[in-house]
C-alpha atoms as a PDB file:
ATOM      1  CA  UNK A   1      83.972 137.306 146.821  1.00  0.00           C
ATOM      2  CA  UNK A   2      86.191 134.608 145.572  1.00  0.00           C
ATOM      3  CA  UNK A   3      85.942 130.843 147.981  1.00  0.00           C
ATOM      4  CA  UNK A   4      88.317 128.408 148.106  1.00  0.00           C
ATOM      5  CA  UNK A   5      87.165 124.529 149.393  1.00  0.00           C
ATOM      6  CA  UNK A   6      89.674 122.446 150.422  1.00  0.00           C
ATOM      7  CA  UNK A   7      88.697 118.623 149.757  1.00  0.00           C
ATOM      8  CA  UNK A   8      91.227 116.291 151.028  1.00  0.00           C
ATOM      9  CA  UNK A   9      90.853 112.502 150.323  1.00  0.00           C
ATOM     10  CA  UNK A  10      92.216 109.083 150.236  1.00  0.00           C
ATOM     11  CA  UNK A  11      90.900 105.821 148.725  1.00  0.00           C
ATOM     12  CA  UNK A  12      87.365 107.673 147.820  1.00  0.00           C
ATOM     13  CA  UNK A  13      86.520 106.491 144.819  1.00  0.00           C
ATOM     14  CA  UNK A  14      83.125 105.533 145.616  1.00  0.00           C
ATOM     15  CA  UNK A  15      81.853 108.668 146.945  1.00  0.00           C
ATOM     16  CA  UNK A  16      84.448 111.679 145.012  1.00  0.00           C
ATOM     17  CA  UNK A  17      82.456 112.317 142.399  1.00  0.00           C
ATOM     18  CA  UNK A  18      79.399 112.630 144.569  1.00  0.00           C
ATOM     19  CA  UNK A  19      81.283 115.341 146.776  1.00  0.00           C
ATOM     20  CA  UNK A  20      82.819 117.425 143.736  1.00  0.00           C
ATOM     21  CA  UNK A  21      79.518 118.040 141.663  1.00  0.00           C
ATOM     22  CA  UNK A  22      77.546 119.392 144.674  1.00  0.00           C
ATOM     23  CA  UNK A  23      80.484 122.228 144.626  1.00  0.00           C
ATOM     24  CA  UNK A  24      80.283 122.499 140.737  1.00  0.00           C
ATOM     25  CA  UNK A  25      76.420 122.893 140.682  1.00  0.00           C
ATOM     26  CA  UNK A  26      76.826 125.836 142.852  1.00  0.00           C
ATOM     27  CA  UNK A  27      75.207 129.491 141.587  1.00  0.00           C
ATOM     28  CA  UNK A  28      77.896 131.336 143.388  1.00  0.00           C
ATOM     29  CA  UNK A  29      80.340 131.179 140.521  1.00  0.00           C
ATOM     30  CA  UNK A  30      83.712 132.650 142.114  1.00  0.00           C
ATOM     31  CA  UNK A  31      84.536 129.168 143.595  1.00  0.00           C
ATOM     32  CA  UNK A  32      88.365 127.431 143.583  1.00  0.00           C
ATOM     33  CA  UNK A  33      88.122 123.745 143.984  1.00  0.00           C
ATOM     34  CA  UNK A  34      91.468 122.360 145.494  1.00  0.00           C
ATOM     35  CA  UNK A  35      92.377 118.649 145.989  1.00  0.00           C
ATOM     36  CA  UNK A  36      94.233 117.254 148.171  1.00  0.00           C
ATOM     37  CA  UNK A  37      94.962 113.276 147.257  1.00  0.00           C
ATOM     38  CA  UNK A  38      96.996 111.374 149.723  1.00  0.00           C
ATOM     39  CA  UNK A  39      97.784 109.035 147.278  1.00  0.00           C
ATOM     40  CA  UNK A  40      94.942 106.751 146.678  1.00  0.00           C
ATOM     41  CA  UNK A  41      94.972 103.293 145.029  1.00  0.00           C
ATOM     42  CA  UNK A  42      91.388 102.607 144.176  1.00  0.00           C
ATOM     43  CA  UNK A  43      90.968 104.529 141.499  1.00  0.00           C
ATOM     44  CA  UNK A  44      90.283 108.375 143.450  1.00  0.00           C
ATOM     45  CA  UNK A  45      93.040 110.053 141.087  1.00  0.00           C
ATOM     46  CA  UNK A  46      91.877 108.692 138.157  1.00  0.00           C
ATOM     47  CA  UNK A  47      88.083 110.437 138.504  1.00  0.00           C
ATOM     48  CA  UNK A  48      89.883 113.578 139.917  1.00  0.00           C
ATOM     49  CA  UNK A  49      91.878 113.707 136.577  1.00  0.00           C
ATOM     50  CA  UNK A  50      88.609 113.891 134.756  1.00  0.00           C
ATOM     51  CA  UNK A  51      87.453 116.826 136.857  1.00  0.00           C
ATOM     52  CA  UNK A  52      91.257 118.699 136.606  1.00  0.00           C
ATOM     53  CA  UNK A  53      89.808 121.650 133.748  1.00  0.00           C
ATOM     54  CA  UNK A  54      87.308 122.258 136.950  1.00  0.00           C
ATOM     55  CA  UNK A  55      90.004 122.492 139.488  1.00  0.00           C
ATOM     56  CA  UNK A  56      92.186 125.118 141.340  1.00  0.00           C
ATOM     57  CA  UNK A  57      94.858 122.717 142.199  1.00  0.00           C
ATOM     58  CA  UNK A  58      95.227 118.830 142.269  1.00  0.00           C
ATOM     59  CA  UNK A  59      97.522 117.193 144.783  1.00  0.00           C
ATOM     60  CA  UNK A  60      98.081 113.399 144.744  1.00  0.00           C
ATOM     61  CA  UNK A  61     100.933 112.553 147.313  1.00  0.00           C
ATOM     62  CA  UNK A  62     101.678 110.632 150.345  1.00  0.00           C
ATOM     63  CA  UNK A  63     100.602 113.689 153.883  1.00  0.00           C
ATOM     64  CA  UNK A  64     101.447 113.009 157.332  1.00  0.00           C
ATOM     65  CA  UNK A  65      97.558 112.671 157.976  1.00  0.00           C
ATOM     66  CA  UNK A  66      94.458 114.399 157.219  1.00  0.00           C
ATOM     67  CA  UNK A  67      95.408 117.876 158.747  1.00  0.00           C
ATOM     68  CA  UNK A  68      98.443 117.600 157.113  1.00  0.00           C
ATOM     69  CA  UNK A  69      96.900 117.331 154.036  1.00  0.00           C
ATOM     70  CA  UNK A  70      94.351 120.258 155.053  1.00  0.00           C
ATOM     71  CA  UNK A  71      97.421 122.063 155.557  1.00  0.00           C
ATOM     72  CA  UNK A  72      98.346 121.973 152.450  1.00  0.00           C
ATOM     73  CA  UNK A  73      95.105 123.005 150.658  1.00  0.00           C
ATOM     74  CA  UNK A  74      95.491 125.950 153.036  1.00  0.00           C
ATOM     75  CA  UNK A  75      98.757 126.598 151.557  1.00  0.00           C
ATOM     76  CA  UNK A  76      97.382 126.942 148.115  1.00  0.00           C
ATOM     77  CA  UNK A  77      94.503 128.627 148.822  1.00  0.00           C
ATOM     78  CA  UNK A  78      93.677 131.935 147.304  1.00  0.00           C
ATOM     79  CA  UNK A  79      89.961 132.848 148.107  1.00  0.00           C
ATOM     80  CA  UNK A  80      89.059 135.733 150.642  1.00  0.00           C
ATOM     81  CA  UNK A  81      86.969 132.825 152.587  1.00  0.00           C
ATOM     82  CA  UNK A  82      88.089 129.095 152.839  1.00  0.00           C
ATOM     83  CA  UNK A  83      85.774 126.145 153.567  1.00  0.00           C
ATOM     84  CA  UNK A  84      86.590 122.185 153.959  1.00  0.00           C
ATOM     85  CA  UNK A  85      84.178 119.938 151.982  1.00  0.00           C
ATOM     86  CA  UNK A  86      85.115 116.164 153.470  1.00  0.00           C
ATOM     87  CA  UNK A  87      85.360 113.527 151.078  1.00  0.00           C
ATOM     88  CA  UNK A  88      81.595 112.244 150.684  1.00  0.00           C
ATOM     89  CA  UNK A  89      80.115 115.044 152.134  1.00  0.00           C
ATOM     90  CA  UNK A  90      77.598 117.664 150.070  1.00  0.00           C
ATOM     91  CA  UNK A  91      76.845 120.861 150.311  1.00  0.00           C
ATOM     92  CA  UNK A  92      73.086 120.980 150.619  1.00  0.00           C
ATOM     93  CA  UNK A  93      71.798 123.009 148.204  1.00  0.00           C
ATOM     94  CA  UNK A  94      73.356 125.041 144.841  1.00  0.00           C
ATOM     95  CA  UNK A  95      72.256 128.013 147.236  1.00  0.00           C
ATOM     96  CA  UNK A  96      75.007 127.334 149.684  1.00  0.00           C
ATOM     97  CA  UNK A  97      78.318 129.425 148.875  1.00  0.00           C
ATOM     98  CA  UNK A  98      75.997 132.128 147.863  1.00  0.00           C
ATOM     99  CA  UNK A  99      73.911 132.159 151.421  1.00  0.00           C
ATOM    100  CA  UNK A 100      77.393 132.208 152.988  1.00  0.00           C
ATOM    101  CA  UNK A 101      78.635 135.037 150.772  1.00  0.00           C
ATOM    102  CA  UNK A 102      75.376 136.882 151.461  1.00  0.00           C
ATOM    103  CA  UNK A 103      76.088 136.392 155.480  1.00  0.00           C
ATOM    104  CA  UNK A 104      79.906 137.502 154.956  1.00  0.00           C
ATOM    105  CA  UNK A 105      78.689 140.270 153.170  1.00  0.00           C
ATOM    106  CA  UNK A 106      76.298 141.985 155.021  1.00  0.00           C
ATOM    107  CA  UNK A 107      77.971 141.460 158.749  1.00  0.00           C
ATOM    108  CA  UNK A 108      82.053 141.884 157.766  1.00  0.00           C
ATOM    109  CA  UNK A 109      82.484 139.087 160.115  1.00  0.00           C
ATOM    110  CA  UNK A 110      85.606 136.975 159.521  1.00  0.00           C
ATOM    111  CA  UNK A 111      83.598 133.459 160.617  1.00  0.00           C
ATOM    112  CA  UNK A 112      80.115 132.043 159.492  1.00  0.00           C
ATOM    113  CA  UNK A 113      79.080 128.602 160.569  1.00  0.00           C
ATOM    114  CA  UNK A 114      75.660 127.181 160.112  1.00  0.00           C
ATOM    115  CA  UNK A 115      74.104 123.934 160.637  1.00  0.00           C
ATOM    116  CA  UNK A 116      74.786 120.265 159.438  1.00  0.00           C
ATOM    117  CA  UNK A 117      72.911 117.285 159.209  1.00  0.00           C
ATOM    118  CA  UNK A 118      74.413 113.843 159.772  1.00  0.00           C
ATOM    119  CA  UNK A 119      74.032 110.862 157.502  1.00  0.00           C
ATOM    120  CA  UNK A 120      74.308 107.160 156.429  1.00  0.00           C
ATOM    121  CA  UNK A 121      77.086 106.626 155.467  1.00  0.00           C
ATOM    122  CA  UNK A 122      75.854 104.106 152.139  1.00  0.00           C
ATOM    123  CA  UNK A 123      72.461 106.585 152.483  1.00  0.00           C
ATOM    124  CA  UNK A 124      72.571 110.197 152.281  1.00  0.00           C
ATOM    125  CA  UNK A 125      69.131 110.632 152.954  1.00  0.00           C
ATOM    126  CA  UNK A 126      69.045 108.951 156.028  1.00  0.00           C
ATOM    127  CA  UNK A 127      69.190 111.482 158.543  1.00  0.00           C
ATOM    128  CA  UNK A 128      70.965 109.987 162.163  1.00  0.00           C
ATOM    129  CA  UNK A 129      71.548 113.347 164.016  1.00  0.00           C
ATOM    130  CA  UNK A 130      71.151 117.234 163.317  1.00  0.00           C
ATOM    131  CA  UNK A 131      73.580 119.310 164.222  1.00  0.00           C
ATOM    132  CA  UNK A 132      71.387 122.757 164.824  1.00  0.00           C
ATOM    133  CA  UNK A 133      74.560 125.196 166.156  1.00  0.00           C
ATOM    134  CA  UNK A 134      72.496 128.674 167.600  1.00  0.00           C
ATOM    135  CA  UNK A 135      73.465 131.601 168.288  1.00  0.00           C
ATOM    136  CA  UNK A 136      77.312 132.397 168.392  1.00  0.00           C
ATOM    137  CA  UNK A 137      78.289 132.910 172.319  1.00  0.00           C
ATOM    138  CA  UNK A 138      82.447 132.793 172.857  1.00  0.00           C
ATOM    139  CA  UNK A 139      81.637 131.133 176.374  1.00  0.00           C
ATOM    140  CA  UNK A 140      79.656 128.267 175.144  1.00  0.00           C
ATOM    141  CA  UNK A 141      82.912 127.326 174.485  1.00  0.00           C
ATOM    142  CA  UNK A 142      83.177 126.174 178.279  1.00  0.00           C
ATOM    143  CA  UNK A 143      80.436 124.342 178.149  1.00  0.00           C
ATOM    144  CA  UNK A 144      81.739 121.379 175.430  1.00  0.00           C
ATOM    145  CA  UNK A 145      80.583 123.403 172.416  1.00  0.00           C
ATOM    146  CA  UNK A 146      81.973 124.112 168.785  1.00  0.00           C
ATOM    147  CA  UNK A 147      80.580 124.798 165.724  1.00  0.00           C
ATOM    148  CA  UNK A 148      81.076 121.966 162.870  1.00  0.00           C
ATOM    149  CA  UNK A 149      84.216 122.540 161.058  1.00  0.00           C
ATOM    150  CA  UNK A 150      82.789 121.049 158.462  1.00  0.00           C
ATOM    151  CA  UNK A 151      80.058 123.831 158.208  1.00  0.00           C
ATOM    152  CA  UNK A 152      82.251 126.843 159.553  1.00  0.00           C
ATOM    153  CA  UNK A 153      83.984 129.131 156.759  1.00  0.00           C
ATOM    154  CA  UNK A 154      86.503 130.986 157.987  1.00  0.00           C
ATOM    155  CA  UNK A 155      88.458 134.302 156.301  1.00  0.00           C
ATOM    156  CA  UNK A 156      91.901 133.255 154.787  1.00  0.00           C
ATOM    157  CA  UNK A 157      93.269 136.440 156.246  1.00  0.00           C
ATOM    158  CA  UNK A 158      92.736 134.629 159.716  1.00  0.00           C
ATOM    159  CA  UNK A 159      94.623 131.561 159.155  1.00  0.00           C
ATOM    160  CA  UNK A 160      97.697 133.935 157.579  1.00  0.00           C
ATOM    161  CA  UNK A 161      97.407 135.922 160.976  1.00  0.00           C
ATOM    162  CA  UNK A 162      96.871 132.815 163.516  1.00  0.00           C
ATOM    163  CA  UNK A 163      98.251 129.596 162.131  1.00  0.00           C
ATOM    164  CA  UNK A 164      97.094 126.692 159.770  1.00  0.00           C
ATOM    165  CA  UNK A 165      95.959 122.922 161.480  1.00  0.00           C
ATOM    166  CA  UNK A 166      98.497 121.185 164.440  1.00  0.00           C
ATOM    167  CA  UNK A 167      99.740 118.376 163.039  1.00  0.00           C
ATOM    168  CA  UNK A 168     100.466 116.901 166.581  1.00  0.00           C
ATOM    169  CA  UNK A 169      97.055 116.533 167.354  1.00  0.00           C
ATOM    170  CA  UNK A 170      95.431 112.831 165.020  1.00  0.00           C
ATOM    171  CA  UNK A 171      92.085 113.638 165.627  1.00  0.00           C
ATOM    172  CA  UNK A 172      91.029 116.864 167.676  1.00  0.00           C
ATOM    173  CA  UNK A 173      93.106 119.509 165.505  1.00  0.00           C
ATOM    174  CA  UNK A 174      89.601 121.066 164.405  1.00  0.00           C
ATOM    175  CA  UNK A 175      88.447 121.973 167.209  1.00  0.00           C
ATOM    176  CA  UNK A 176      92.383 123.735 168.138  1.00  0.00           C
ATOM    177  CA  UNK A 177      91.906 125.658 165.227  1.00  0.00           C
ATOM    178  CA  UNK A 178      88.344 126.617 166.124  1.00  0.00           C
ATOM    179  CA  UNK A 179      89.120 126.899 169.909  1.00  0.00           C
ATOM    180  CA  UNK A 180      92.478 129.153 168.875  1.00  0.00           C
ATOM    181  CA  UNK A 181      90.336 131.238 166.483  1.00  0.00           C
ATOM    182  CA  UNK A 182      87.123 132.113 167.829  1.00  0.00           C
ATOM    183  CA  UNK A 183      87.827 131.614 171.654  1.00  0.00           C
ATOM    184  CA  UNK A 184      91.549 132.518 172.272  1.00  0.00           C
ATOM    185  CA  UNK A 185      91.456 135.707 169.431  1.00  0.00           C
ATOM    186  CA  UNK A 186      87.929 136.253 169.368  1.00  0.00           C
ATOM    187  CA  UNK A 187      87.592 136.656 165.802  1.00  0.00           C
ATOM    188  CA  UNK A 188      83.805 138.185 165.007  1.00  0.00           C
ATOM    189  CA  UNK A 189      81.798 135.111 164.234  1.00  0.00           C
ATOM    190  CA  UNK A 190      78.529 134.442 163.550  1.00  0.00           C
ATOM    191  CA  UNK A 191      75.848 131.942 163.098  1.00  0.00           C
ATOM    192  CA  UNK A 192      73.910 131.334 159.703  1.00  0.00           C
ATOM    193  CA  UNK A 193      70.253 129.613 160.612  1.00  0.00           C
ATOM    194  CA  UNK A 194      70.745 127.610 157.260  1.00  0.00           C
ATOM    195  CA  UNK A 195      71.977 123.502 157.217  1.00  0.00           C
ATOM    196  CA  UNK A 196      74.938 124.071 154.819  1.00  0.00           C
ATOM    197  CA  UNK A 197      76.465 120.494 154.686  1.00  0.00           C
ATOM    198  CA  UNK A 198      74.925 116.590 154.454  1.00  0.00           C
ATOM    199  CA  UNK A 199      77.967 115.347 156.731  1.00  0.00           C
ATOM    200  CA  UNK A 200      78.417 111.539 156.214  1.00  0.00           C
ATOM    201  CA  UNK A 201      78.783 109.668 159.556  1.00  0.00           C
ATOM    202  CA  UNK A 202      82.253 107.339 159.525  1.00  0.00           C
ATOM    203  CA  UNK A 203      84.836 109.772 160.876  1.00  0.00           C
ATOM    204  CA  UNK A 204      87.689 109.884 162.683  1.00  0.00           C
ATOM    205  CA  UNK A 205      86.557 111.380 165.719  1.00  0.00           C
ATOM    206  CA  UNK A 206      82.921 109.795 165.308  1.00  0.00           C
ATOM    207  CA  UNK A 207      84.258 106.223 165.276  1.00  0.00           C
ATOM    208  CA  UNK A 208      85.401 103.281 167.531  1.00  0.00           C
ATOM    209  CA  UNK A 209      85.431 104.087 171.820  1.00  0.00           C
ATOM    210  CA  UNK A 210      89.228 103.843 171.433  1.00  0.00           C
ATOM    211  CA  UNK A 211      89.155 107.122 168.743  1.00  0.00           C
ATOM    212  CA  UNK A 212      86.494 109.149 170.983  1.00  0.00           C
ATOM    213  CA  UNK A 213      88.326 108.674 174.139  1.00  0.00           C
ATOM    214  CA  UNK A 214      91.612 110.093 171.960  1.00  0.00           C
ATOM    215  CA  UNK A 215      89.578 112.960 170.779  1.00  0.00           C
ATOM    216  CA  UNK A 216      88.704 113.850 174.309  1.00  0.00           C
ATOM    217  CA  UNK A 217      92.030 113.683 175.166  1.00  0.00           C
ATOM    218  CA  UNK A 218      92.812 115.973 172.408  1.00  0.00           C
ATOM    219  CA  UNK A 219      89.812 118.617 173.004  1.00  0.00           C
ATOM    220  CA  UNK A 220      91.396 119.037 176.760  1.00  0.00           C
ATOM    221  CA  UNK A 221      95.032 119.296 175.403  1.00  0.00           C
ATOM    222  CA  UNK A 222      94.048 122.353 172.947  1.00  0.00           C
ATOM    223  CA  UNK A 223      93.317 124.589 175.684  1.00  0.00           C
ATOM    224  CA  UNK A 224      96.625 123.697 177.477  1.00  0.00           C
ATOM    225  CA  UNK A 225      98.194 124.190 173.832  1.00  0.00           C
ATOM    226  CA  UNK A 226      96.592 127.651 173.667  1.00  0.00           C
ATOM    227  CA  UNK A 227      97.698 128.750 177.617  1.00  0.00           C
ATOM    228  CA  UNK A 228      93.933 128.322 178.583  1.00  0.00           C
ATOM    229  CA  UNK A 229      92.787 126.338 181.798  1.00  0.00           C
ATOM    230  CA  UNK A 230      90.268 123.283 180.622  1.00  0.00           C
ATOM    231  CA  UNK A 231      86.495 124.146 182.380  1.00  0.00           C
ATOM    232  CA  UNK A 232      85.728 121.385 184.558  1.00  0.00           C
ATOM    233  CA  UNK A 233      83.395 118.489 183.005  1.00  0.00           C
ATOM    234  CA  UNK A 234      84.552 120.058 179.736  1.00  0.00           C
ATOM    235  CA  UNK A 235      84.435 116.402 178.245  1.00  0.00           C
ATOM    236  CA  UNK A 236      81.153 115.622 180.157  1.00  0.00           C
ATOM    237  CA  UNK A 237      79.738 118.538 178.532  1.00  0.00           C
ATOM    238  CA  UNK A 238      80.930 117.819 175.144  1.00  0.00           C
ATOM    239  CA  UNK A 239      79.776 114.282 175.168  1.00  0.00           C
ATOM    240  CA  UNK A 240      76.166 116.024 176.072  1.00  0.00           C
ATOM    241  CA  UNK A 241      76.062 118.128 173.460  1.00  0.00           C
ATOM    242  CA  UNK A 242      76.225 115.146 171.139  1.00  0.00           C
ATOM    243  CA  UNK A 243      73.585 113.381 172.752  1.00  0.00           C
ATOM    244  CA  UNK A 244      71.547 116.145 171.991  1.00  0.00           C
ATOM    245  CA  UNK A 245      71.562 116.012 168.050  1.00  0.00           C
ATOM    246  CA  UNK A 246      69.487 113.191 168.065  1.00  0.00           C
ATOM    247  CA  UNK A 247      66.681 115.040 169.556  1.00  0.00           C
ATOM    248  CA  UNK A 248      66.620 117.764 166.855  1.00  0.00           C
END
């Protein structure tokens, strides 16, 4: 089963390197690599060029924002599954692809997710929250929940069928996609009891009050975007579950 991982990036020179050789170290050996460089100027496209042999596609060019850029790894994706490793983020083991193949494999479901753990960002082995995701249930959905994008791989055949990212949306259009796929259209998903990704902390949607209050604005408009009614305290609930990874 062929993967495709989508890294997009800008301006990470100090951490790209990091992120690509925890995909090249890994045992499952039917893995495209595909960069997305929204034109960096500290030095990013000069390390990817010493990893191009290794890649499926390189990209250096000005995008309309991050999921624009995701966009366009989608675009030249070819794998039967696609994944999104975040600039300065690592998978967590060699294992990793292959424990998702395995789990593709043996339940023909067209999502796996599993579990991340959040770090430092200037120390990976600091550990600040643990995303543990349980059991897939559509309706926890209602309740604030989501699996992390970051740690969800997702058939390609389901993006051709439902749509790529919403560029209208700055911060929130992971959870749209996730929402859209696995709530609206019900695609069969299901949980892998495995941490898959070392997520650094220092994202968009993890940053300032200003960008959190956006992103709530965002997770309420992408049920109105898909037709759906927003659950009341959906935000409330959300905010909760966050609260929550520190105690794991």
């Amino acid at each position: 089963m062929k993967v495709s991982l989508i890294t997009v990036c800008r301006n990470a020179a100090p951490v790209i390197a990091e992120t690509l050789n925890s995909v090249l170290t890994q045992t499952h050996t039917d893995i495209e690599l595909i960069l997305i460089d929204g034109a960096s100027t500290d030095g990013t496209v000069e390390i990817l060029e010493g990893y191009r042999a290794k890649l499926g596609a390189l990209v250096s060019e000005p995008d309309k924002g991050i999921y624009d850029a995701m966009n366009k790894g989608l675009a030249r994706a070819t794998g039967e599954v696609i994944g999104f490793v975040n600039a300065g983020d690592l998978l967590m083991s060699p294992e990793t692809i292959a424990q998702v193949v395995a789990a593709f494999k043996r339940s023909h479901a067209d999502a796996v997710y599993g579990d991340i753990i959040m770090v430092d960002e200037k120390d990976i082995f600091r550990v600040h929250r643990t995303w543990l995701s349980g059991t897939y249930h559509r309706e926890n959905f209602r309740k604030g929940w989501m699996p992390p994008h970051v740690g969800t791989f997702i058939r390609k055949s389901v993006y051709d069928r439902f749509g790529h990212f919403n560029t209208d949306l700055r911060i929130g259009a992971d959870y749209e996609i996730l929402l859209r796929f696995l709530y609206k259209h019900q695609i069969a998903t299901i949980h892998l009891r495995e941490v898959l990704v070392r997520f650094r902390l220092g994202g968009m949607s993890n940053g300032n009050v200003r960008q959190i209050l956006q992103a709530n604005r965002e997770v309420r408009r992408s049920w109105s975007l898909n037709g759906l009614k927003a659950p009341p305290l959906l935000v409330t609930r959300k905010l909760w579950s966050k609260v929550m990874q520190f105690f794991h």
